[in-house]
C-alpha atoms as a PDB file:
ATOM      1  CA  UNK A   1      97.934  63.246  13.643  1.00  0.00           C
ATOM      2  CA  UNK A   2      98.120  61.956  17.204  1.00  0.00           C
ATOM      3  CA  UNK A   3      97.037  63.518  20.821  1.00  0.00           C
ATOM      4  CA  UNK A   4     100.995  64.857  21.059  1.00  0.00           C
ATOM      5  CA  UNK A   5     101.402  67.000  17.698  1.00  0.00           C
ATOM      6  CA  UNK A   6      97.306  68.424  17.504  1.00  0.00           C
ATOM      7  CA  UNK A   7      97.566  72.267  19.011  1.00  0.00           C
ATOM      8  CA  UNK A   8      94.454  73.889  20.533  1.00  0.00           C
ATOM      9  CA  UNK A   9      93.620  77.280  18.863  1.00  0.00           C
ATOM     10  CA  UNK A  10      94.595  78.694  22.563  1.00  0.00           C
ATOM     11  CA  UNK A  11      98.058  76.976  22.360  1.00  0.00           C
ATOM     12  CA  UNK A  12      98.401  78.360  18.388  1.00  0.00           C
ATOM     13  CA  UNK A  13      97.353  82.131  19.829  1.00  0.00           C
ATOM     14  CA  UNK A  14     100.027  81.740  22.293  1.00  0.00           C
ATOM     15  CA  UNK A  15     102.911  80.787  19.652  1.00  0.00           C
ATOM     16  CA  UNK A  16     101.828  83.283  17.538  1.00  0.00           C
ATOM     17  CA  UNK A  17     101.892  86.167  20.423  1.00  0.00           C
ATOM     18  CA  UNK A  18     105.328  85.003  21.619  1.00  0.00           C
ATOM     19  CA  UNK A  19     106.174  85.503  17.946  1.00  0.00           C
ATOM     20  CA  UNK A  20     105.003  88.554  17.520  1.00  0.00           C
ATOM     21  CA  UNK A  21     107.093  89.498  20.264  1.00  0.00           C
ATOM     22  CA  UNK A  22     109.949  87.650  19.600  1.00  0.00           C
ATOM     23  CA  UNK A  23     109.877  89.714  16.059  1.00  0.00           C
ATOM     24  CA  UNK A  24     109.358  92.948  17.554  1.00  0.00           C
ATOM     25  CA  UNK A  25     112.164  92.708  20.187  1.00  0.00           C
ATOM     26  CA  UNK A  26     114.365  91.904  16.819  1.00  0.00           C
ATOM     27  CA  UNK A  27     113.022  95.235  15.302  1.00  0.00           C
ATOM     28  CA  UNK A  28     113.396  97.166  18.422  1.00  0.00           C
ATOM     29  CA  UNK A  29     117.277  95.596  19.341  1.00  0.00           C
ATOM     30  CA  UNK A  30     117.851  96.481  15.445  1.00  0.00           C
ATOM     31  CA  UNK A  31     117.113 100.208  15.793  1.00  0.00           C
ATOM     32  CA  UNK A  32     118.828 100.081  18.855  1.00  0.00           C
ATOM     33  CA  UNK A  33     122.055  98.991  17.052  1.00  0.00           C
ATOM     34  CA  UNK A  34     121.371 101.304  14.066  1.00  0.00           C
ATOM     35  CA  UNK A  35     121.485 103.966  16.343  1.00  0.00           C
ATOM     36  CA  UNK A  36     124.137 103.460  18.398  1.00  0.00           C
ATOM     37  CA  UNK A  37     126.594 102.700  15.320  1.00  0.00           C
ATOM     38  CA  UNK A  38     125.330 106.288  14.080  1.00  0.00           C
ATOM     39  CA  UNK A  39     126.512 108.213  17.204  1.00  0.00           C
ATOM     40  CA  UNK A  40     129.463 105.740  16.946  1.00  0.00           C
ATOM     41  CA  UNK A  41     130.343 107.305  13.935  1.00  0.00           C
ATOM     42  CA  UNK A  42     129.404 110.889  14.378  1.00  0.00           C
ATOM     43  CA  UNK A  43     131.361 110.965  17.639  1.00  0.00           C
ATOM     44  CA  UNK A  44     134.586 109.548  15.663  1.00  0.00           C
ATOM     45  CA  UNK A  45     133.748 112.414  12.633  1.00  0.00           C
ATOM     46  CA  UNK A  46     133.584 115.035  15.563  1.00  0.00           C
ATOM     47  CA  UNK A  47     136.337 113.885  17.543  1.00  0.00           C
ATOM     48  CA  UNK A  48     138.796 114.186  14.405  1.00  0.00           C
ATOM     49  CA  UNK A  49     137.659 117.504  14.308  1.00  0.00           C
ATOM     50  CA  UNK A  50     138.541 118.728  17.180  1.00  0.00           C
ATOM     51  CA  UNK A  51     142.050 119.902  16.536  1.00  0.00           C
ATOM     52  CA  UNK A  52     140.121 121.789  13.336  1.00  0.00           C
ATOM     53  CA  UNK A  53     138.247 123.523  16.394  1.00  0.00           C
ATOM     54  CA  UNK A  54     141.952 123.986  18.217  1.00  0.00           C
ATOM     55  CA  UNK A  55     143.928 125.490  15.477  1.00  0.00           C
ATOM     56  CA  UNK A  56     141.112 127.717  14.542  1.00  0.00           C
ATOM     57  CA  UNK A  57     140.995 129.703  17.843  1.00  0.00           C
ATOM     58  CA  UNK A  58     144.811 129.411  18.305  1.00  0.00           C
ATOM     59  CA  UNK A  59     144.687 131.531  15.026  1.00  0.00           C
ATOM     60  CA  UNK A  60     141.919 133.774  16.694  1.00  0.00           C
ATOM     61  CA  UNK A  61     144.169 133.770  19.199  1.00  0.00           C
ATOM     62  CA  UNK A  62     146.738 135.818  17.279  1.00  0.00           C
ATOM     63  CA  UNK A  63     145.348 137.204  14.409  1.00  0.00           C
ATOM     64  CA  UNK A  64     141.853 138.601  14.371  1.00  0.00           C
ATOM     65  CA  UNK A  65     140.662 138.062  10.757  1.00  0.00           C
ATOM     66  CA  UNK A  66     136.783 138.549  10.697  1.00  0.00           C
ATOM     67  CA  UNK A  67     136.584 135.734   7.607  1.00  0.00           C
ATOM     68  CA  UNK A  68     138.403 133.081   9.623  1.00  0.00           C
ATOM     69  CA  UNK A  69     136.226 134.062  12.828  1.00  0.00           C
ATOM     70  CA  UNK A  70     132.970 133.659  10.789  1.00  0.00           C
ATOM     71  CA  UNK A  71     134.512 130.429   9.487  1.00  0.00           C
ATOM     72  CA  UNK A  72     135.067 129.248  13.263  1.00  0.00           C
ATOM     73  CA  UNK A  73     131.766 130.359  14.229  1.00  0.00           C
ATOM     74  CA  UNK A  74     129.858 128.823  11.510  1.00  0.00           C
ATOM     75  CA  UNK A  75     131.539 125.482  12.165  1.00  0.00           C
ATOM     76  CA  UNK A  76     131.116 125.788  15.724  1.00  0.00           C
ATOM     77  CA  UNK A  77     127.839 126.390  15.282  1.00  0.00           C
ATOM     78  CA  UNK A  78     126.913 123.065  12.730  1.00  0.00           C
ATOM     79  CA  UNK A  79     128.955 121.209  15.803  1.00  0.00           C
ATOM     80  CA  UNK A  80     126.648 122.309  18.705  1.00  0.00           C
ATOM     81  CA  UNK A  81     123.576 121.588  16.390  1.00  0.00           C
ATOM     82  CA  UNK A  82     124.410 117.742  15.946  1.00  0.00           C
ATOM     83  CA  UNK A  83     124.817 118.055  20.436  1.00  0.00           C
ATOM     84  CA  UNK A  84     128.432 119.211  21.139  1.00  0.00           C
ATOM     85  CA  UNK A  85     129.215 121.253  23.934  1.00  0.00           C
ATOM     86  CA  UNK A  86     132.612 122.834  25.238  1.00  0.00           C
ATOM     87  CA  UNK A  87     132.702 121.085  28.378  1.00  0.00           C
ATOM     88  CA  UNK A  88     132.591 124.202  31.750  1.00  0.00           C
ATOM     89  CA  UNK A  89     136.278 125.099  32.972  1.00  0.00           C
ATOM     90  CA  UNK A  90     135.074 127.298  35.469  1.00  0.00           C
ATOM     91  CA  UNK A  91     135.588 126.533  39.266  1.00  0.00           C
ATOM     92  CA  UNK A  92     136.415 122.873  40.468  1.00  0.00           C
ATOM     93  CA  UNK A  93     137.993 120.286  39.316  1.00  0.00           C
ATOM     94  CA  UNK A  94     135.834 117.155  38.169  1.00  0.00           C
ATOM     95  CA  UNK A  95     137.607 113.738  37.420  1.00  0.00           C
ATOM     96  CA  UNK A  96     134.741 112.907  35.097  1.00  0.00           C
ATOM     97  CA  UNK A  97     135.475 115.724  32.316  1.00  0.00           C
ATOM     98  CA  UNK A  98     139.026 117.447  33.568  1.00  0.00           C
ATOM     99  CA  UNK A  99     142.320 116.256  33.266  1.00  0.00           C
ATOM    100  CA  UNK A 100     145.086 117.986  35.629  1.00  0.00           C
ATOM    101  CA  UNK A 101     148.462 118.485  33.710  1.00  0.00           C
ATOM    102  CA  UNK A 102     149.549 120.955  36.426  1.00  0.00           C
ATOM    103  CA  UNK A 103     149.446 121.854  39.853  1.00  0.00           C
ATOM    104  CA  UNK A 104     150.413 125.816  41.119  1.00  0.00           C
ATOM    105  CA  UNK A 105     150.559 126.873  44.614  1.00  0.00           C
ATOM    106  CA  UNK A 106     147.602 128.018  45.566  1.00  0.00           C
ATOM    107  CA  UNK A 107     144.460 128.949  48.455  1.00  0.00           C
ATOM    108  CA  UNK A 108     142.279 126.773  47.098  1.00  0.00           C
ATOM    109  CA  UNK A 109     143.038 122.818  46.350  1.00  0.00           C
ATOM    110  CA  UNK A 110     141.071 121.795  42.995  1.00  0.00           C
ATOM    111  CA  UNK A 111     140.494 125.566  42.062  1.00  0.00           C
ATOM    112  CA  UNK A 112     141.126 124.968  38.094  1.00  0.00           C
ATOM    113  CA  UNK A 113     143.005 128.355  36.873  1.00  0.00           C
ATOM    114  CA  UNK A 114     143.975 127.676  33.507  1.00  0.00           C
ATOM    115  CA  UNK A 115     142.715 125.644  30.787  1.00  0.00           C
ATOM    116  CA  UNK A 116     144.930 124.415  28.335  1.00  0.00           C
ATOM    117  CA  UNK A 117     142.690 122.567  25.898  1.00  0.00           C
ATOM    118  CA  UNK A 118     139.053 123.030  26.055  1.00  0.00           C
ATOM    119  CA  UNK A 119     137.560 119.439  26.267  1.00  0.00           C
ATOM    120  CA  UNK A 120     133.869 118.490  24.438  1.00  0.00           C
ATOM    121  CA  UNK A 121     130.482 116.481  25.584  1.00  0.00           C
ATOM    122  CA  UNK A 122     128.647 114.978  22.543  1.00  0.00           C
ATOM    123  CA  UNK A 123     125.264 114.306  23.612  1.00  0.00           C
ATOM    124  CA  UNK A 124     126.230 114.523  27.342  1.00  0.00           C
ATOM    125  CA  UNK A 125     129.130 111.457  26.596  1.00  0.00           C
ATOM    126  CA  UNK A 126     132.919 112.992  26.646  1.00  0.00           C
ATOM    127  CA  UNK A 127     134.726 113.177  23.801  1.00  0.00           C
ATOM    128  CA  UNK A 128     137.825 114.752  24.977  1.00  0.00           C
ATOM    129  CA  UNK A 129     138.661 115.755  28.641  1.00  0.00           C
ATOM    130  CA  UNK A 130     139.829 120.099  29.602  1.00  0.00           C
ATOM    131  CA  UNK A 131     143.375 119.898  30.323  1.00  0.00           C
ATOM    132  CA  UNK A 132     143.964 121.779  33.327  1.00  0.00           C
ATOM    133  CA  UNK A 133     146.142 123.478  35.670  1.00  0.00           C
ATOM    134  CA  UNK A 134     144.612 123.204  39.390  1.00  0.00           C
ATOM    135  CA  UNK A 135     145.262 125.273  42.477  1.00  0.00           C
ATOM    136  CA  UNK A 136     147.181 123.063  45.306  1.00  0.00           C
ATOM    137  CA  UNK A 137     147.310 123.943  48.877  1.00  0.00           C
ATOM    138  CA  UNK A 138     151.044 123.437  50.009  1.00  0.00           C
ATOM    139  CA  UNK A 139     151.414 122.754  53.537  1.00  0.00           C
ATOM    140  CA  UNK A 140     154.341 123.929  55.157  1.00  0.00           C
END
């Protein structure tokens, strides 16, 4: 062996810490991944449910039959244990989790007044948008 390929025990410690850390950073960035293709997934499972969600409580809507309103409510309620929430419709408009699809005449600009599709939050992250109607101050 020559001076150029002998390693002092400090200079094998270091490889073998830098290593260790190399490895760990793998494990870590693999869980990472793991995860994220999981809520990946669930999100596209949840969002494909949504017009289940839809056509149940336009049926509510019309027709009050206590077995598919248990139905609903069961399902609603497996769907807000796995971190969905009905995104809030009530008072202003916000870009971030409302889409306008109408503007009335109104006192108040950005007043929403009807909701036309309830929009979801999985986790905080939108899956679908509200679709609104807004209030619009006309100036005359």
């Amino acid at each position: 062996m020559t001076d150029e390929t002998k390693m002092t025990e400090v200079e094998y410690v270091a490889k073998i810490q830098k290593m260790q850390a190399e490895l760990e950073n793998s494990r870590k960035r693999m869980e990472k991944d793991k995860l994220d293709l999981i809520d990946t997934a669930n999100a596209k499972l949840i969002t494909n449910l949504l017009p289940v969600i839809d056509h149940f409580e336009l049926a509510l809507k019309f027709n009050k039959d206590k077995g598919v309103e248990m139905i609903y409510k069961e399902l609603f309620k497996v769907l807000e244990s796995q971190g969905v929430e009905v995104i809030n419709a009530d008072g202003k408009f916000d870009a971030n989790v409302h889409e306008v699809i109408a503007q009335v005449e109104g006192k108040e600009d950005g007043k929403i007044v009807e909701v036309t599709q309830k929009g979801f939050l999985l986790n905080k992250r939108l899956l679908r948008a509200s679709k609104v109607k807004i209030e619009k101050v006309m100036k005359k």
